[in-house]
PDB file of N, CA and C in Angstrom:
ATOM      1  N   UNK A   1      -1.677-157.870  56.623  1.00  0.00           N
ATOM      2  CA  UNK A   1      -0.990-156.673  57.058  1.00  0.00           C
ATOM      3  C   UNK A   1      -2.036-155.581  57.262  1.00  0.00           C
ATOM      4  N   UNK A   2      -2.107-155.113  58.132  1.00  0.00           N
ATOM      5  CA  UNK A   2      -3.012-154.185  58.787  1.00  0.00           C
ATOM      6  C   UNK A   2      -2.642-153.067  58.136  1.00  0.00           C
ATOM      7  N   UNK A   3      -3.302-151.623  58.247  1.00  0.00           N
ATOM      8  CA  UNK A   3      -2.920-150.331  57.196  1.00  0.00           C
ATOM      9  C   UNK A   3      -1.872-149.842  58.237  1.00  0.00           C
ATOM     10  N   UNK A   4      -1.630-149.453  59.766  1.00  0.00           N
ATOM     11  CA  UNK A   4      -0.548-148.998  59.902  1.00  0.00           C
ATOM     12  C   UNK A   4       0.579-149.710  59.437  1.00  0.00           C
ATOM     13  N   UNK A   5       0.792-151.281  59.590  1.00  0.00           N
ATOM     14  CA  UNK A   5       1.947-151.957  59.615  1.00  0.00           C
ATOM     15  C   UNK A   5       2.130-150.805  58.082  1.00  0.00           C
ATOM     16  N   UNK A   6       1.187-151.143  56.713  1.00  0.00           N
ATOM     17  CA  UNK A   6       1.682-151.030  55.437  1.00  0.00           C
ATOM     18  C   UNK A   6       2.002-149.551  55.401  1.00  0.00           C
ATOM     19  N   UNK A   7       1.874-148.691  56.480  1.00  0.00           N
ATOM     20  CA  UNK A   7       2.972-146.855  56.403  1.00  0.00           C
ATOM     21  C   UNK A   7       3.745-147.468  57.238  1.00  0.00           C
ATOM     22  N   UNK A   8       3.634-147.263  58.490  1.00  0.00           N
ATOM     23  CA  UNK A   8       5.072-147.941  58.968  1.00  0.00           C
ATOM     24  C   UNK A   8       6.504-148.524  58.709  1.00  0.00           C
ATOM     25  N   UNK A   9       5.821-149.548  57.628  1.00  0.00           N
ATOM     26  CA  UNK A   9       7.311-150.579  57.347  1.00  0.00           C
ATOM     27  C   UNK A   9       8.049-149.904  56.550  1.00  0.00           C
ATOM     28  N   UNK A  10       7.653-149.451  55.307  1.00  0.00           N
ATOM     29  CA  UNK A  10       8.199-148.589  54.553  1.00  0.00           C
ATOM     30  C   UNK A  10       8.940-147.381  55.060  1.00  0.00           C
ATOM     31  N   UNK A  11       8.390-146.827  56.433  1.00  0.00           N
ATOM     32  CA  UNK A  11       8.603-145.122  57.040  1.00  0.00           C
ATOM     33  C   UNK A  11       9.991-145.834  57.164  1.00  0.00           C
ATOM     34  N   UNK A  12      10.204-146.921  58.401  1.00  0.00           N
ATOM     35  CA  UNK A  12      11.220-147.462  59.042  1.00  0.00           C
ATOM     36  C   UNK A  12      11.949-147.787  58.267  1.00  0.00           C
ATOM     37  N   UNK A  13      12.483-148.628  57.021  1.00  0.00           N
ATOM     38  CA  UNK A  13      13.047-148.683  56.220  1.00  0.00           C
ATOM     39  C   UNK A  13      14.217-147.882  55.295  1.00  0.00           C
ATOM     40  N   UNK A  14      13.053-147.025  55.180  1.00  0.00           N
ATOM     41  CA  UNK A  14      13.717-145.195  54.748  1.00  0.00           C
ATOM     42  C   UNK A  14      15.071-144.771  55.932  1.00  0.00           C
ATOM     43  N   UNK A  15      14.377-144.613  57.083  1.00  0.00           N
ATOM     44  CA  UNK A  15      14.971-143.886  58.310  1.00  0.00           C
ATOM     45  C   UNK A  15      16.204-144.884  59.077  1.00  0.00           C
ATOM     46  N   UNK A  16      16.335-146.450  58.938  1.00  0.00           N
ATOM     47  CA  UNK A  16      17.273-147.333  58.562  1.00  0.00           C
ATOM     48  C   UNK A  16      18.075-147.002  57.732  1.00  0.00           C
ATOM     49  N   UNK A  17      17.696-146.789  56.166  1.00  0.00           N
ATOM     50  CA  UNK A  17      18.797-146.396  55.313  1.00  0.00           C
ATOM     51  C   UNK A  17      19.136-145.306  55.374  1.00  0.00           C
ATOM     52  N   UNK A  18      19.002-144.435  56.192  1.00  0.00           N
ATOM     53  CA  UNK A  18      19.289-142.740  56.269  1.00  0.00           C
ATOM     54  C   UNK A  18      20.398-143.120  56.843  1.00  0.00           C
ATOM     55  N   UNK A  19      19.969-144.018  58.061  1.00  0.00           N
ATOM     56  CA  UNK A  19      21.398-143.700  59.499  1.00  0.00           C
ATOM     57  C   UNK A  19      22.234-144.902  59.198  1.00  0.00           C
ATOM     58  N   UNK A  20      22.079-145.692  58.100  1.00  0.00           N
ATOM     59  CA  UNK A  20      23.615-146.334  57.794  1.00  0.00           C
ATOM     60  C   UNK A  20      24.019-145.412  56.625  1.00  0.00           C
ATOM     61  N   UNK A  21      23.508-144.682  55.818  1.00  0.00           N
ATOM     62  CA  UNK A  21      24.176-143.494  55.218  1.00  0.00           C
ATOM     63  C   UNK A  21      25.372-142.343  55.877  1.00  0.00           C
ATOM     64  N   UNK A  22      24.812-142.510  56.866  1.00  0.00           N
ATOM     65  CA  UNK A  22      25.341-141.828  57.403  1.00  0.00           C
ATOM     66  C   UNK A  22      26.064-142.173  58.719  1.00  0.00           C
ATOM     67  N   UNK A  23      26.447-143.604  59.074  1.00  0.00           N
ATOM     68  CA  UNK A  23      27.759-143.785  59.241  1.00  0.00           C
ATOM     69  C   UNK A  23      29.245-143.611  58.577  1.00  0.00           C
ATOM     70  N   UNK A  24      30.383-143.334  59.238  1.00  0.00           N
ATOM     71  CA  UNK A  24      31.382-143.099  58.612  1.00  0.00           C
ATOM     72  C   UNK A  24      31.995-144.421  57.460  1.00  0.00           C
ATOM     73  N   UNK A  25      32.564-144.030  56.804  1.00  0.00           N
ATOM     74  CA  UNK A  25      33.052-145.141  55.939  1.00  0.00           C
ATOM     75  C   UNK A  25      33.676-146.667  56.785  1.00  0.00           C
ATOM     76  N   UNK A  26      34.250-146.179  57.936  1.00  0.00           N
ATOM     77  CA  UNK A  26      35.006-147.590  58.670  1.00  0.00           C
ATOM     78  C   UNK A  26      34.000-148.166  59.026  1.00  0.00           C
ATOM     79  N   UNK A  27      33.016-147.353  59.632  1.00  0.00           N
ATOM     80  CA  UNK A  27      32.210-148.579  60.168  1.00  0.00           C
ATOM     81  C   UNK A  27      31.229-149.841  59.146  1.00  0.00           C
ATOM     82  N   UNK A  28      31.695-149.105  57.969  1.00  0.00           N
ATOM     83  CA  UNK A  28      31.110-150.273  57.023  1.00  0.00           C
ATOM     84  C   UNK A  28      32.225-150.946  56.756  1.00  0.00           C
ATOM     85  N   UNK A  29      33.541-151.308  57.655  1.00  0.00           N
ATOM     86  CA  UNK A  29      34.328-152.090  57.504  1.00  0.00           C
ATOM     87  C   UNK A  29      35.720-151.457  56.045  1.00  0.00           C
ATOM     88  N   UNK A  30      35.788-150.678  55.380  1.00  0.00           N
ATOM     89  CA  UNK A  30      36.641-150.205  54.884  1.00  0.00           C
ATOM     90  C   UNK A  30      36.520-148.649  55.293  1.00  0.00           C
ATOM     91  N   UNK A  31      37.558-147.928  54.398  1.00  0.00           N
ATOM     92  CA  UNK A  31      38.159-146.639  54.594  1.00  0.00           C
ATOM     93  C   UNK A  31      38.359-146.267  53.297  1.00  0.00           C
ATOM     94  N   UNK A  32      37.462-145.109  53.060  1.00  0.00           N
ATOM     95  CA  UNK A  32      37.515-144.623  51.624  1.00  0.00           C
ATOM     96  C   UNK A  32      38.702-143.359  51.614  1.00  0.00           C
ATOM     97  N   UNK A  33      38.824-143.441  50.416  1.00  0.00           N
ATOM     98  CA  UNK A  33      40.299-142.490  50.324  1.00  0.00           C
ATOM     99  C   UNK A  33      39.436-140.863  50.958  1.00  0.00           C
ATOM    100  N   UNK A  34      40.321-140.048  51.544  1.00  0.00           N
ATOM    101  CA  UNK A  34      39.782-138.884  51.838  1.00  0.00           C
ATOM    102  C   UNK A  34      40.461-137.984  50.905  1.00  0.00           C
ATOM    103  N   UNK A  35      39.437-137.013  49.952  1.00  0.00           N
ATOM    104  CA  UNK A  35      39.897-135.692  49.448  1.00  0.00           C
ATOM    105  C   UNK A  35      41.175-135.234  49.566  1.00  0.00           C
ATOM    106  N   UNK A  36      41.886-134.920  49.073  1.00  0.00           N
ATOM    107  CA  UNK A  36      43.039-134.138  49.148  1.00  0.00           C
ATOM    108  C   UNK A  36      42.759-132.976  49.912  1.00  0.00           C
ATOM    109  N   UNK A  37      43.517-132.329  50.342  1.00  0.00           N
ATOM    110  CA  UNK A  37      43.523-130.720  50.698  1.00  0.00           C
ATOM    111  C   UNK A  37      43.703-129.794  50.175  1.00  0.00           C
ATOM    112  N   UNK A  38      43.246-129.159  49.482  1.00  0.00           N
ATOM    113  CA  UNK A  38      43.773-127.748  48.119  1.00  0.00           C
ATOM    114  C   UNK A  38      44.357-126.696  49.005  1.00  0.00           C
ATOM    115  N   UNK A  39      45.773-126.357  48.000  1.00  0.00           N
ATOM    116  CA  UNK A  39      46.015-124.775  48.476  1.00  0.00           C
ATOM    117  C   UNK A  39      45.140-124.111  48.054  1.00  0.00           C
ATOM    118  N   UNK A  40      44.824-122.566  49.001  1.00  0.00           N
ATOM    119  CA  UNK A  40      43.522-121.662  48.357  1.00  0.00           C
ATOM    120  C   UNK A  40      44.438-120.580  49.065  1.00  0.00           C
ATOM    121  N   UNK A  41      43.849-119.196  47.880  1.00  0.00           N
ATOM    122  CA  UNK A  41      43.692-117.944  49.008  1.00  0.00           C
ATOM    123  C   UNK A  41      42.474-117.600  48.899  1.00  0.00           C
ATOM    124  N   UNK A  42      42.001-117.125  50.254  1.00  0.00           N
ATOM    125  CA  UNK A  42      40.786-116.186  50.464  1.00  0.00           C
ATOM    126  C   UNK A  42      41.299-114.956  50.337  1.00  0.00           C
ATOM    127  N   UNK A  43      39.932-114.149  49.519  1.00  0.00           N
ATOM    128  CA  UNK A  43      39.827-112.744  49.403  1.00  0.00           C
ATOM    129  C   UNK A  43      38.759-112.181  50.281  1.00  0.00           C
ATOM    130  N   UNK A  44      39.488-111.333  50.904  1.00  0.00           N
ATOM    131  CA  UNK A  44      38.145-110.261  51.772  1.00  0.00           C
ATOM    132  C   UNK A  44      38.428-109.137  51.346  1.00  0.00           C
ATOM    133  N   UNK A  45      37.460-108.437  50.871  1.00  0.00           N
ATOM    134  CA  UNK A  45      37.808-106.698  50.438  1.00  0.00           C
ATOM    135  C   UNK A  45      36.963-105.590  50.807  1.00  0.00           C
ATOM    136  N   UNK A  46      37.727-104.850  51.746  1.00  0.00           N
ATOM    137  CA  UNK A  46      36.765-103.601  52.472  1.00  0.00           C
ATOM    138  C   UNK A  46      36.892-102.371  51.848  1.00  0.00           C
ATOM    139  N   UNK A  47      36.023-101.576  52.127  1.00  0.00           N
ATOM    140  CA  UNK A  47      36.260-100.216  51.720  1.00  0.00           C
ATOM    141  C   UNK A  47      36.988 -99.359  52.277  1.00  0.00           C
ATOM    142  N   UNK A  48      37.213 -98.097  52.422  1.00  0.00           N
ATOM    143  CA  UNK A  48      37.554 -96.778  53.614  1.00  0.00           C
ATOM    144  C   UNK A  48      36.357 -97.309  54.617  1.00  0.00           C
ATOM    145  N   UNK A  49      35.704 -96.875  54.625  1.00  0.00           N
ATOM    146  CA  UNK A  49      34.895 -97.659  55.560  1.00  0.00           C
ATOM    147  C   UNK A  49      34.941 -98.772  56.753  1.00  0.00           C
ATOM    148  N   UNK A  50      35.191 -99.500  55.394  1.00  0.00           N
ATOM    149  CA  UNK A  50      36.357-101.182  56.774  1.00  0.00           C
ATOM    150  C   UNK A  50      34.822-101.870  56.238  1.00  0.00           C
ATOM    151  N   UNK A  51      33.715-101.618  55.286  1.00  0.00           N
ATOM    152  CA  UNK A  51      32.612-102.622  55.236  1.00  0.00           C
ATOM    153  C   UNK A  51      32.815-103.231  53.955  1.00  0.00           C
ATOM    154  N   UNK A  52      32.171-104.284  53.708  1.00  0.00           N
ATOM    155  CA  UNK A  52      32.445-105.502  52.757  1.00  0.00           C
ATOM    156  C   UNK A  52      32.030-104.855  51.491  1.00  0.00           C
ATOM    157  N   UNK A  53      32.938-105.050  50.348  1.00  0.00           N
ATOM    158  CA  UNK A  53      32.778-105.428  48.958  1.00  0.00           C
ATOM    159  C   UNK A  53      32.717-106.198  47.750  1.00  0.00           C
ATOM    160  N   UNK A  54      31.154-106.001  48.195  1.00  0.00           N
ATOM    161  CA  UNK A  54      30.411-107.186  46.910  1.00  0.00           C
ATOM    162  C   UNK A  54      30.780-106.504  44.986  1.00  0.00           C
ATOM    163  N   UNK A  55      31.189-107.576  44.633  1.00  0.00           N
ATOM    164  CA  UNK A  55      31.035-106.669  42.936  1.00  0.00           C
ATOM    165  C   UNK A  55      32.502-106.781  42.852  1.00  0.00           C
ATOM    166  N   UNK A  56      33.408-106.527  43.874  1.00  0.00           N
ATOM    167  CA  UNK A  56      35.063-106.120  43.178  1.00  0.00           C
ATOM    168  C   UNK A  56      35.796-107.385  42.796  1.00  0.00           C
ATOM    169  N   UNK A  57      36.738-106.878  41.463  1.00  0.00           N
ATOM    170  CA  UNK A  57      37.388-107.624  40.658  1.00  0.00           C
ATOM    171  C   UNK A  57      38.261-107.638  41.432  1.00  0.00           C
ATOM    172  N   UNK A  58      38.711-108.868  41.541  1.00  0.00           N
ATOM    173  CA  UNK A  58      40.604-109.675  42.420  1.00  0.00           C
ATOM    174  C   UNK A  58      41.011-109.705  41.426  1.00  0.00           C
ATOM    175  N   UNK A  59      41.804-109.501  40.994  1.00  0.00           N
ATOM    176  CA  UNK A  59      43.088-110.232  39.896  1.00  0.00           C
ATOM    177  C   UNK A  59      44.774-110.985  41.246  1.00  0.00           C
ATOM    178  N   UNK A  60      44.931-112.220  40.876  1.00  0.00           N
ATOM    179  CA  UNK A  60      46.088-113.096  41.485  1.00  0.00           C
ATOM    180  C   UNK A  60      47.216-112.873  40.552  1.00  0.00           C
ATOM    181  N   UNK A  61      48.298-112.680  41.215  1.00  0.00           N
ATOM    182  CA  UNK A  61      49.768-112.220  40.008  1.00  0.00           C
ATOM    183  C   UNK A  61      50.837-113.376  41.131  1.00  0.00           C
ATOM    184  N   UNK A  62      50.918-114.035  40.125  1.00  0.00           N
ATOM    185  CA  UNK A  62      52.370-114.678  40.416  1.00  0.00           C
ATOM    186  C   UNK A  62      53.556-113.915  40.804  1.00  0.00           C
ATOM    187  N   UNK A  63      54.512-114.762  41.693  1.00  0.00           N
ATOM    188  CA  UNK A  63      55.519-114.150  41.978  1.00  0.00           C
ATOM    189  C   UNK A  63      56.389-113.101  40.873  1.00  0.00           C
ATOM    190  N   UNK A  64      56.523-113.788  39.855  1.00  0.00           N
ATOM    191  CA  UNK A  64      57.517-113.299  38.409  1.00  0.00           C
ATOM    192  C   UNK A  64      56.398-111.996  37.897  1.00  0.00           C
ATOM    193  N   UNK A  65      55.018-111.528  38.598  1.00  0.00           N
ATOM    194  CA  UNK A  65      53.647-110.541  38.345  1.00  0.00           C
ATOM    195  C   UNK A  65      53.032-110.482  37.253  1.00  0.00           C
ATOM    196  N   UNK A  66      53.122-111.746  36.994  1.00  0.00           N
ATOM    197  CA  UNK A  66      51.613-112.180  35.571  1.00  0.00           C
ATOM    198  C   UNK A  66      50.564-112.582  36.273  1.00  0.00           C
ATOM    199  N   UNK A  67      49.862-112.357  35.767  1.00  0.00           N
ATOM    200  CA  UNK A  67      48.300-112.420  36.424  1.00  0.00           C
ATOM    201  C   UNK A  67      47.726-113.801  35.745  1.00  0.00           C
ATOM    202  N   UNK A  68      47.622-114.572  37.148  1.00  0.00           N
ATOM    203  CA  UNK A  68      47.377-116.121  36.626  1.00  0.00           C
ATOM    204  C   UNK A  68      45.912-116.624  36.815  1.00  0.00           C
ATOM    205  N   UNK A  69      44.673-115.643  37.489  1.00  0.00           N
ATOM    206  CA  UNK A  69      43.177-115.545  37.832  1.00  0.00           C
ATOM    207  C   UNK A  69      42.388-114.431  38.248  1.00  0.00           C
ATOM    208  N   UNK A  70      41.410-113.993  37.586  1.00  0.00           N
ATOM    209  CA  UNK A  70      40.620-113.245  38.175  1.00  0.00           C
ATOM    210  C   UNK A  70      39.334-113.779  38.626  1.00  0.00           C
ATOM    211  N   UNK A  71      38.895-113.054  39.791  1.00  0.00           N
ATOM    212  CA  UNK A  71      37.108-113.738  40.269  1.00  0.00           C
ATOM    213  C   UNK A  71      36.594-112.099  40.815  1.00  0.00           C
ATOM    214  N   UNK A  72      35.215-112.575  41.046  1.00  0.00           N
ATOM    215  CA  UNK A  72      35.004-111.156  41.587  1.00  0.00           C
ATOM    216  C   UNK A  72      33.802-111.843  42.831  1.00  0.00           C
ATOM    217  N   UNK A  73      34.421-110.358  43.855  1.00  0.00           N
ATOM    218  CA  UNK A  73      33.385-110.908  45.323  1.00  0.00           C
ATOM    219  C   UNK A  73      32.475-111.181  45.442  1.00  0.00           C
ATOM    220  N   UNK A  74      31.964-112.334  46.018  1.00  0.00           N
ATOM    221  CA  UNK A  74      30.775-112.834  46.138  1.00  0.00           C
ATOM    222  C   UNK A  74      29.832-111.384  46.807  1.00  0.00           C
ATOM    223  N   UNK A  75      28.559-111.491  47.428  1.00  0.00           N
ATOM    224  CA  UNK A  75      27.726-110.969  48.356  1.00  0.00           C
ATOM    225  C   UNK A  75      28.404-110.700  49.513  1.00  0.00           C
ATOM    226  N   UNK A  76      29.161-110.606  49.977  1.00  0.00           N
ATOM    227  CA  UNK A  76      29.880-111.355  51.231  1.00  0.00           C
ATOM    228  C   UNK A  76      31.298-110.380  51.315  1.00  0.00           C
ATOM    229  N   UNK A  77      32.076-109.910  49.763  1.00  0.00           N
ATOM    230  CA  UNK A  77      33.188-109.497  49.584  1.00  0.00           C
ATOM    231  C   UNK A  77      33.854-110.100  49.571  1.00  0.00           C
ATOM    232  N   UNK A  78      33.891-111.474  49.555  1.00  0.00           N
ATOM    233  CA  UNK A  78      34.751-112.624  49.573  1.00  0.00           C
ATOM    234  C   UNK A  78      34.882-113.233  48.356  1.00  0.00           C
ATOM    235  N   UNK A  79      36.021-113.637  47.856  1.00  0.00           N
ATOM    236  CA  UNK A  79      36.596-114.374  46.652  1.00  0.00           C
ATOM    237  C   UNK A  79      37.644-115.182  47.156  1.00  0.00           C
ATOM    238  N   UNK A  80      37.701-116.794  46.164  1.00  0.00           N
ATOM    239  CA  UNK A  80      39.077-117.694  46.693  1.00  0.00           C
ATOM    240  C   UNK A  80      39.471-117.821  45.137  1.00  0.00           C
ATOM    241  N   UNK A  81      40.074-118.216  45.349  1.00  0.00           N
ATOM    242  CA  UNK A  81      41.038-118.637  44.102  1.00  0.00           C
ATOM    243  C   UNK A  81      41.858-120.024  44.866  1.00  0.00           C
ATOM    244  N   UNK A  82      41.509-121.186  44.091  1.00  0.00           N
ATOM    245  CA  UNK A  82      41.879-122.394  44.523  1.00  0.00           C
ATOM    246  C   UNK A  82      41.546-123.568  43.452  1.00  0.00           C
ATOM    247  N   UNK A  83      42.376-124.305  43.076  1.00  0.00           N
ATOM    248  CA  UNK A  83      43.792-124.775  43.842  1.00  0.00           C
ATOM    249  C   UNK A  83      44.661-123.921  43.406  1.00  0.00           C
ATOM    250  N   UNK A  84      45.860-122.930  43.616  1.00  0.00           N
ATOM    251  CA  UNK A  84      46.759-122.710  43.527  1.00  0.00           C
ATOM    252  C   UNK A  84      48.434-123.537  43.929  1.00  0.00           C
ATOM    253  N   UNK A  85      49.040-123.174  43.168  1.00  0.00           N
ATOM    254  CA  UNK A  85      50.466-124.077  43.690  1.00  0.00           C
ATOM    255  C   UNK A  85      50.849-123.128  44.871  1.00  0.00           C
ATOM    256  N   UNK A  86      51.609-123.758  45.945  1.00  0.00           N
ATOM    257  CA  UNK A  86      52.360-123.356  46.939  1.00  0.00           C
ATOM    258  C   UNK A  86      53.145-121.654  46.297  1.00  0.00           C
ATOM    259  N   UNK A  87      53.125-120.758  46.922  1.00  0.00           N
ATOM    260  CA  UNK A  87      54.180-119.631  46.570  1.00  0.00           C
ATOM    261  C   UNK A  87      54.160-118.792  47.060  1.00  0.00           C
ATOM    262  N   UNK A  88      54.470-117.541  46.597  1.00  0.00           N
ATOM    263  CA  UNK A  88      54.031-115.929  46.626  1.00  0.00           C
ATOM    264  C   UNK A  88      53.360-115.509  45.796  1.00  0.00           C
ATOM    265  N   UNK A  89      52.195-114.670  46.113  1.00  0.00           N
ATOM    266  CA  UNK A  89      51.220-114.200  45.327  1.00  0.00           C
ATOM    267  C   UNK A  89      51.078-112.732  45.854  1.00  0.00           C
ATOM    268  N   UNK A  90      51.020-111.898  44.667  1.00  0.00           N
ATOM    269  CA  UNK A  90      49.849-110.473  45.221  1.00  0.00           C
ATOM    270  C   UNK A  90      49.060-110.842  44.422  1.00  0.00           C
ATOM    271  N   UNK A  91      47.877-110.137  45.487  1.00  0.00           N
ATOM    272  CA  UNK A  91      46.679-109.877  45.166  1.00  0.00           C
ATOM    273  C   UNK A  91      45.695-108.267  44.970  1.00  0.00           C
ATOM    274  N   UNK A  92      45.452-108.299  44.124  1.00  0.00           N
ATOM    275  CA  UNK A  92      44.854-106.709  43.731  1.00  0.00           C
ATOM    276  C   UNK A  92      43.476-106.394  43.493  1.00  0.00           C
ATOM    277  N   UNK A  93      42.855-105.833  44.037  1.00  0.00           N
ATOM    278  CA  UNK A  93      41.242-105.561  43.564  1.00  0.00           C
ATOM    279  C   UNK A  93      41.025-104.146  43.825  1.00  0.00           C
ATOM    280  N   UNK A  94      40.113-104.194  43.200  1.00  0.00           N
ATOM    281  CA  UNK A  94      39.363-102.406  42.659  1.00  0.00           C
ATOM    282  C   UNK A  94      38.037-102.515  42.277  1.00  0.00           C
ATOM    283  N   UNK A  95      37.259-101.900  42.304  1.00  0.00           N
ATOM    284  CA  UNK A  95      35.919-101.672  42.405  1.00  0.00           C
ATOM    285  C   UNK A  95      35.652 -99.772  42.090  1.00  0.00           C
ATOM    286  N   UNK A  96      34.975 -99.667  40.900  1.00  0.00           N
ATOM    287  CA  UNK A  96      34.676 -98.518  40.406  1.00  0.00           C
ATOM    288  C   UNK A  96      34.133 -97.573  41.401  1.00  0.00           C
ATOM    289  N   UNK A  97      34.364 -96.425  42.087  1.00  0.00           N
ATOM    290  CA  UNK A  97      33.549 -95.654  42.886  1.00  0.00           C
ATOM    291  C   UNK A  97      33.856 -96.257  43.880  1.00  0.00           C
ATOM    292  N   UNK A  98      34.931 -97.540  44.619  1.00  0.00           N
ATOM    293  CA  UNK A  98      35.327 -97.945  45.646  1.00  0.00           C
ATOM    294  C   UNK A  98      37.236 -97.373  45.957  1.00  0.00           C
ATOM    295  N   UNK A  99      37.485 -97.743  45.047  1.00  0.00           N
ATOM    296  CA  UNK A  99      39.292 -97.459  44.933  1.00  0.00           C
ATOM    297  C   UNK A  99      39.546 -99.097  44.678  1.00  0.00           C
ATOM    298  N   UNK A 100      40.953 -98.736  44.874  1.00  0.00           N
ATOM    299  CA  UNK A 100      41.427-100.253  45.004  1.00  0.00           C
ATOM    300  C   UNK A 100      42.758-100.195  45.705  1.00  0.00           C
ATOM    301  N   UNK A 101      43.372-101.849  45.513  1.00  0.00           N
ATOM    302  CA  UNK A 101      43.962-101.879  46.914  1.00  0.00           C
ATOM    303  C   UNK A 101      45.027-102.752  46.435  1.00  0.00           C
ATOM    304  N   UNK A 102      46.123-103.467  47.164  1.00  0.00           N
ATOM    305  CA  UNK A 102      46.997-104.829  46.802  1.00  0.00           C
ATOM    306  C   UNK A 102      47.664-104.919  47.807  1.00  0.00           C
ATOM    307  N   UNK A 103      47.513-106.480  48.237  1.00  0.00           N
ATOM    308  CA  UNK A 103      47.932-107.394  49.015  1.00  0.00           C
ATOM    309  C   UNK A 103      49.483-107.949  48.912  1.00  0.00           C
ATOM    310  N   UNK A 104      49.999-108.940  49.365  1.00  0.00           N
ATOM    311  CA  UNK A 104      50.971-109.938  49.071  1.00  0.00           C
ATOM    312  C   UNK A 104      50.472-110.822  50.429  1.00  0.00           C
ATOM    313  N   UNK A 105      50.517-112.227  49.543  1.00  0.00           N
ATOM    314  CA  UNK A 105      50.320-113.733  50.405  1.00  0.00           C
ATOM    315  C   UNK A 105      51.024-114.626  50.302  1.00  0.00           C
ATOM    316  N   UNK A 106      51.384-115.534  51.029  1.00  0.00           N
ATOM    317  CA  UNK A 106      52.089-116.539  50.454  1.00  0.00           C
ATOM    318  C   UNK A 106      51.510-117.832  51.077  1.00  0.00           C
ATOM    319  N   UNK A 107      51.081-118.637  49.414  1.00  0.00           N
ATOM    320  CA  UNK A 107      50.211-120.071  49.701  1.00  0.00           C
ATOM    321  C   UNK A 107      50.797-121.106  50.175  1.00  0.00           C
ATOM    322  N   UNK A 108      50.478-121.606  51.040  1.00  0.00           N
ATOM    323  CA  UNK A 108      51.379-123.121  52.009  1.00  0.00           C
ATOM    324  C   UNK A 108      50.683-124.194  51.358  1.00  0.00           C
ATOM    325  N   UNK A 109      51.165-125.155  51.105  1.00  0.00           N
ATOM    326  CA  UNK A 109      50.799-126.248  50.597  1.00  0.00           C
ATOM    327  C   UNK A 109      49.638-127.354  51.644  1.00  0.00           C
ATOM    328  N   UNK A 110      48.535-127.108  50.964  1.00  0.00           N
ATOM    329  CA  UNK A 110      47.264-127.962  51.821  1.00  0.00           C
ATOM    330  C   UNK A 110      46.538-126.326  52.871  1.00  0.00           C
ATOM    331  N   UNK A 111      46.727-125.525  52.580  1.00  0.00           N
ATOM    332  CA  UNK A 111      46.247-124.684  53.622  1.00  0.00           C
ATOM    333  C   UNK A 111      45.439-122.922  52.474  1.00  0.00           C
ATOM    334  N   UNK A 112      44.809-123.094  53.566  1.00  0.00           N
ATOM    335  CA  UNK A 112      43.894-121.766  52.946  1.00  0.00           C
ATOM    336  C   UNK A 112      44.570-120.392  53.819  1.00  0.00           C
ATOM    337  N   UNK A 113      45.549-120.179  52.343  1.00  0.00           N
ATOM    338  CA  UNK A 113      45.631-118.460  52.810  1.00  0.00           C
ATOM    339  C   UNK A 113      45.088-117.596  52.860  1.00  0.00           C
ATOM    340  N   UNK A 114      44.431-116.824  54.424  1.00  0.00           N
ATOM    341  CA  UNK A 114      44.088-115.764  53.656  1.00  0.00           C
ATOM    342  C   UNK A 114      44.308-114.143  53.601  1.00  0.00           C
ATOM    343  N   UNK A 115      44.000-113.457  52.949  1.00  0.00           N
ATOM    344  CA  UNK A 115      44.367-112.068  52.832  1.00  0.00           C
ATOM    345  C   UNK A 115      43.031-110.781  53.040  1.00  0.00           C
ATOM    346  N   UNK A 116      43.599-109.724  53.930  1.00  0.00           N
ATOM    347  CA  UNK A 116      42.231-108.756  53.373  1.00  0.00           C
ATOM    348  C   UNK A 116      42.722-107.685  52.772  1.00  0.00           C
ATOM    349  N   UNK A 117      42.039-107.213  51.949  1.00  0.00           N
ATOM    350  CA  UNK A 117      42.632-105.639  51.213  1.00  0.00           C
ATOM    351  C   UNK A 117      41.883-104.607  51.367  1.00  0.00           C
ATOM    352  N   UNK A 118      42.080-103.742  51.224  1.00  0.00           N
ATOM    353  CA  UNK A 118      41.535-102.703  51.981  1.00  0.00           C
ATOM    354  C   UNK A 118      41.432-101.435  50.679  1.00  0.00           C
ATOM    355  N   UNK A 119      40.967-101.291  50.442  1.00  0.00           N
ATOM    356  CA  UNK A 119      40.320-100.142  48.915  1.00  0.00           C
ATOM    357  C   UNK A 119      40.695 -99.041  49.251  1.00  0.00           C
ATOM    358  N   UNK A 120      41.367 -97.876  48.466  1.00  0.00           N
ATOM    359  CA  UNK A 120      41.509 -97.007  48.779  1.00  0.00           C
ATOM    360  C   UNK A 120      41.321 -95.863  47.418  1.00  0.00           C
ATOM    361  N   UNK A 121      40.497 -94.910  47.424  1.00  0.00           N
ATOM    362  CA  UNK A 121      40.209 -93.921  46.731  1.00  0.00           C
ATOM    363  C   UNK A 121      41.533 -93.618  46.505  1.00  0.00           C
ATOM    364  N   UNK A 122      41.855 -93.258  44.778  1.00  0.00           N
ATOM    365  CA  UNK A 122      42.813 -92.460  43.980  1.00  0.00           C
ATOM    366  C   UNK A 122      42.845 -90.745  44.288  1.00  0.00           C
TER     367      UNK A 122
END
């Protein structure tokens, strides 16, 4: 074996097992179960402004208004809360020196609800 063959065979090998990795499951002759679908809501939360808020606390309140999760916005102003059961939900967030705000959503079963709230100084 010559020195390219001995990088070569090995390179090819690798880059073989990459791209049957990455065929879909049928084509290796079965069908793997696929993931379920989660209910979710998305949170987006703006200021007076209308620009994104990173840092603010969501709190989720069930229909009957017990509060069944809190998260707080990513970088982005975005928060999910998921899996949730199918229903009606408000949603409420506030942010110190931002105001705060509250929503109402209602989660469909397999689908991402989502909501934006909008902050408003006291």
């Amino acid at each position: 074996m010559n020195r390219a063959s001995a990088v070569l065979t090995p390179l090819l090998a690798i880059v073989a097992a990459l791209l049957l990795a990455a065929l879909p499951s049928s084509a290796w002759g079965f069908s793997a179960a696929r993931e379920p679908v989660k209910t979710a809501i998305g949170v987006r939360v703006l200021n007076e402004a209308g620009k994104l808020v990173p840092g603010a606390e969501v709190v989720l309140f069930n229909a009957e208004g017990k509060p069944v999760a809190v998260r707080h916005t990513n970088y982005q102003g975005r928060a999910i809360f998921a899996p949730v059961k199918p229903g009606d939900y408000k949603v409420r967030a506030h942010k110190l020196g931002q105001g705060k705000g509250q929503e109402s959503v209602t989660a469909t079963d397999g689908e991402l609800a989502k909501v934006t709230i909008h902050l408003k100084k006291q």
